[in-house]
N, C-alpha and C. Protein backbone atom coordinates (compact mmCIF):
# COMPACT_ATOMS: atom_id res chain seq x y z
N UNK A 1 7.92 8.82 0.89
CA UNK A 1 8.63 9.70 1.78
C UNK A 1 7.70 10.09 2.92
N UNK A 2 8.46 10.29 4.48
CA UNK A 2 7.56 10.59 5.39
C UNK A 2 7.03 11.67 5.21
N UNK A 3 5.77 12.09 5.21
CA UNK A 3 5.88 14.00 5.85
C UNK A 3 5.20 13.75 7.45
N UNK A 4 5.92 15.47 7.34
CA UNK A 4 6.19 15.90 8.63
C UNK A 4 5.07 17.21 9.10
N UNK A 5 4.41 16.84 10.20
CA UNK A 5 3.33 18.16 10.19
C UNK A 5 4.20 19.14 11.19
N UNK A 6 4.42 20.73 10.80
CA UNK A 6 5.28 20.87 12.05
C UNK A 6 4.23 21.67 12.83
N UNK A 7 4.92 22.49 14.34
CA UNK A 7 3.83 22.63 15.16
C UNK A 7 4.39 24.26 15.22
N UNK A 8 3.89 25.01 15.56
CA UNK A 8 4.24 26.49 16.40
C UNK A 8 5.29 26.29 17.79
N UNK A 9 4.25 25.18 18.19
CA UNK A 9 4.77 24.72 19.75
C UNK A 9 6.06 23.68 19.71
N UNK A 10 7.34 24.70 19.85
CA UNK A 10 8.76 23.68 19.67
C UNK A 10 8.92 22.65 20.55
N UNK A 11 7.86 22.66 21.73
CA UNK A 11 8.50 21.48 22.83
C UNK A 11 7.60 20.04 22.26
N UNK A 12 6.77 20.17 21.29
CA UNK A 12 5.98 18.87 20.91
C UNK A 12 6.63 18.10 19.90
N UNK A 13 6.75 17.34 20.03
CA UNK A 13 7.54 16.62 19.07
C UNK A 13 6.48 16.46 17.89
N UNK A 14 7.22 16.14 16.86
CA UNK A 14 6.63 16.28 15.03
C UNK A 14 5.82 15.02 15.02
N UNK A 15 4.66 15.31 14.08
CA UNK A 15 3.72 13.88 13.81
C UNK A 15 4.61 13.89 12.66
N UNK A 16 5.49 12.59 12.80
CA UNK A 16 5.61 11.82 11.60
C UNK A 16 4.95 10.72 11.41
N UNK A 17 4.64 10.66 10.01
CA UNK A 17 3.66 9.75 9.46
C UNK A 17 4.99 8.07 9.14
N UNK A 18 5.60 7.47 9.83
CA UNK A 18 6.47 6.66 9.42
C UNK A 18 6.44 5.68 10.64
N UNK A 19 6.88 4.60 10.20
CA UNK A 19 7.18 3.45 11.58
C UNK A 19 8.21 4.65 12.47
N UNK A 20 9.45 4.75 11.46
CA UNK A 20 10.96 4.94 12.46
C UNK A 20 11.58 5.99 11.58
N UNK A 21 12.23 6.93 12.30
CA UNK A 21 13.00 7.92 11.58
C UNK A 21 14.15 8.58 12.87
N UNK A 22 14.46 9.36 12.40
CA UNK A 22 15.87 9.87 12.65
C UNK A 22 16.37 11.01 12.15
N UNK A 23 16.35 12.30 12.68
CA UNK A 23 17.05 13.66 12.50
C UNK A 23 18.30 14.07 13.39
N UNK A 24 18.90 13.88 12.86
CA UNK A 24 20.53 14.09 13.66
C UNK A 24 20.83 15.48 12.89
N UNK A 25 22.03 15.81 14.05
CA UNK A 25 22.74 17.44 13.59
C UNK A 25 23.81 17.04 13.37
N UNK A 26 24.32 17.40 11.92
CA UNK A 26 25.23 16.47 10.92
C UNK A 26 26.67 16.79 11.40
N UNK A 27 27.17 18.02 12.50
CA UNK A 27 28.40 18.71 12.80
C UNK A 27 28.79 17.83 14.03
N UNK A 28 27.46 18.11 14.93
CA UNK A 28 27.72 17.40 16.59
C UNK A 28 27.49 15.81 16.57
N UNK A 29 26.89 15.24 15.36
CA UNK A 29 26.30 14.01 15.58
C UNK A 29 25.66 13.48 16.80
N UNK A 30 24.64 14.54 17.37
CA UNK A 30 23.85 14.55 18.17
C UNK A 30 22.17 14.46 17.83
N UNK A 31 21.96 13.25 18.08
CA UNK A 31 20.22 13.12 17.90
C UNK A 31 19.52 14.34 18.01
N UNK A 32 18.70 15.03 17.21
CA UNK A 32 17.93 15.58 17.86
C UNK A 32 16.37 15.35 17.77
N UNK A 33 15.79 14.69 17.18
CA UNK A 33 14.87 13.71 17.04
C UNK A 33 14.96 12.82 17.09
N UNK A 34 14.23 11.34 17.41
CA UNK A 34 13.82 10.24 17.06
C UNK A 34 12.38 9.16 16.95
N UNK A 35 12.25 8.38 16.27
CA UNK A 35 11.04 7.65 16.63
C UNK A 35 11.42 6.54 16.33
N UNK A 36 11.41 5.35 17.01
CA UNK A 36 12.18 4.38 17.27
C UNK A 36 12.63 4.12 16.23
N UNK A 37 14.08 4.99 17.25
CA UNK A 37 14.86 5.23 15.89
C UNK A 37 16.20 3.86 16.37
N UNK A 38 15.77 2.90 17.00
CA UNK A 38 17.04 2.18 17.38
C UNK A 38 16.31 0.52 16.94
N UNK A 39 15.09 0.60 16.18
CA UNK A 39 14.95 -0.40 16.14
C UNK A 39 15.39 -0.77 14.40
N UNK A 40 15.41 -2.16 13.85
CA UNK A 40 16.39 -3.05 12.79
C UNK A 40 15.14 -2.87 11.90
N UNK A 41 15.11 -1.78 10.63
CA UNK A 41 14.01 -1.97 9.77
C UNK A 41 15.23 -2.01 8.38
N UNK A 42 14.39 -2.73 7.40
CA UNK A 42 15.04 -3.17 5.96
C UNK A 42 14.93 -1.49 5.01
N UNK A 43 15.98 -1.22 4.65
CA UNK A 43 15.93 -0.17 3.71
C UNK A 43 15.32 0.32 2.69
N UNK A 44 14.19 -0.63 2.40
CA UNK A 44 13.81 -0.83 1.72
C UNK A 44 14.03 0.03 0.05
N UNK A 45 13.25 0.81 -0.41
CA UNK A 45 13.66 1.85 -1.75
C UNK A 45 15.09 1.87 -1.48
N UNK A 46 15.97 2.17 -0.37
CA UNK A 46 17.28 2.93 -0.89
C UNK A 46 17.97 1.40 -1.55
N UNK A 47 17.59 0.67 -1.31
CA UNK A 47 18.44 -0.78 -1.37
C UNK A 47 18.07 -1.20 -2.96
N UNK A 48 16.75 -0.90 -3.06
CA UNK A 48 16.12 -1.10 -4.48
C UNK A 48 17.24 -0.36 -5.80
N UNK A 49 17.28 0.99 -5.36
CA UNK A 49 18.22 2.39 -5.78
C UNK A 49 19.33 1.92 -6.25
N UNK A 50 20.09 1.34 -4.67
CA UNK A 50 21.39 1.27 -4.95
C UNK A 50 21.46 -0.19 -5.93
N UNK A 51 20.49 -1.06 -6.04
CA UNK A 51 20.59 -2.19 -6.83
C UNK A 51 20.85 -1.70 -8.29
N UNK A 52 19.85 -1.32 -8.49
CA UNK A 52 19.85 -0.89 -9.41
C UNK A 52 20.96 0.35 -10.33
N UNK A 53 21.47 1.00 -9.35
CA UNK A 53 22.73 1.92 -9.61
C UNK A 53 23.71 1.15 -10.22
N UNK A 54 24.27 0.15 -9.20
CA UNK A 54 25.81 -0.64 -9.51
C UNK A 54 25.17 -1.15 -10.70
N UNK A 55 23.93 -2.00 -10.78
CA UNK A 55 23.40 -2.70 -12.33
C UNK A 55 24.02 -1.91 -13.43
N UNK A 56 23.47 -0.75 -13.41
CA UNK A 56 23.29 0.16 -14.47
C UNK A 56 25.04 0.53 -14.48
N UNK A 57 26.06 0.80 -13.64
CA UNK A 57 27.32 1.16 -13.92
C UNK A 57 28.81 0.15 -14.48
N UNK A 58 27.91 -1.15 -14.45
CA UNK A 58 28.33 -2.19 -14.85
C UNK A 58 27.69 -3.27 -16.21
N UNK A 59 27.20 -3.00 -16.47
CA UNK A 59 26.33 -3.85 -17.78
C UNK A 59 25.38 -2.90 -18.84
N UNK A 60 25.62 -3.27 -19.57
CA UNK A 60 24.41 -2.23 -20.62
C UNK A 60 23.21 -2.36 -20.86
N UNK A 61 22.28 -1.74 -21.02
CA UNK A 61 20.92 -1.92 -21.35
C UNK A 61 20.55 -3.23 -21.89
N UNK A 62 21.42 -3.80 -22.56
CA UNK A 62 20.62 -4.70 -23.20
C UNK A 62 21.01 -6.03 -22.82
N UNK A 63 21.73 -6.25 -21.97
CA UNK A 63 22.18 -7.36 -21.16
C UNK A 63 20.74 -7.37 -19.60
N UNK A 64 20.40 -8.64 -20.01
CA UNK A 64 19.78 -9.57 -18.73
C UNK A 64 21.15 -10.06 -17.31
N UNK A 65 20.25 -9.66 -16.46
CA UNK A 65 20.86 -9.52 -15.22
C UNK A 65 20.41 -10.72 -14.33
N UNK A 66 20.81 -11.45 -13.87
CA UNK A 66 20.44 -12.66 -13.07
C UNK A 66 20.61 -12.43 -11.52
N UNK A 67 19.67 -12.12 -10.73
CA UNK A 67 20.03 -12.14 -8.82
C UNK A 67 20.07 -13.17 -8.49
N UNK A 68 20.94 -14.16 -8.09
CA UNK A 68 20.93 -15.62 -7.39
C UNK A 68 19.64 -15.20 -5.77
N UNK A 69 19.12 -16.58 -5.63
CA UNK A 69 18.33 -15.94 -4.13
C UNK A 69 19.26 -16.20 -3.24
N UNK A 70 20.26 -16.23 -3.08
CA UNK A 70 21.21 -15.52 -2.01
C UNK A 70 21.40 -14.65 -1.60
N UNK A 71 21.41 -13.98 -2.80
CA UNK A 71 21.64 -12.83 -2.66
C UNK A 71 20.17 -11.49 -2.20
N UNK A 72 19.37 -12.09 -3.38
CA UNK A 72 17.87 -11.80 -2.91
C UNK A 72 17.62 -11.94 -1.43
N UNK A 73 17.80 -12.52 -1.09
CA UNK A 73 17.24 -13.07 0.73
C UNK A 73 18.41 -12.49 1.66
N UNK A 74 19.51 -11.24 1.01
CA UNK A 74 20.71 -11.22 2.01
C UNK A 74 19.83 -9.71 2.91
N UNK A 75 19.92 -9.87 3.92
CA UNK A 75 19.38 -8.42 4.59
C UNK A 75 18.36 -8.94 5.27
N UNK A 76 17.59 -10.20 4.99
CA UNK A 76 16.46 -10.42 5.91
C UNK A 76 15.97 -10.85 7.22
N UNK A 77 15.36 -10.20 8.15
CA UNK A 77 15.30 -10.34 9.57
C UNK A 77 13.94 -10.66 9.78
């Protein structure tokens, strides 16, 4: 997870420790931060997460799970 150092001084923007991030205001859907926040990065953990979620809501513990590399390699830029 990124952290965030914040400042006293509101006009400086935040050292985030991350390639790219993104703080939007969830009502106006108006940016109010960014750090290149428009460039194509892989999701990485959340994608891991959600793999693993549907796994787990569909098969039981004791069933082996097979990823074809199709599927493995789908998302890559």
């Amino acid at each position: 997870m990124a952290e965030i150092e914040t400042s006293s001084n509101s006009s400086e923007p935040p050292q985030v420790n991350s390639r790219s991030c993104i703080v939007l205001d969830r009502l106006s859907h108006s940016i109010l931060y960014g750090k290149n926040e428009k460039n194509k990065v892989k999701m990485a953990s959340t994608t891991k997460i959600m793999t693993a979620t549907v796994v787990l809501e569909h098969v039981s513990l004791d069933q082996m799970v097979e990823v074809s590399k199709k599927a493995a390699g789908t998302g890559r830029f």
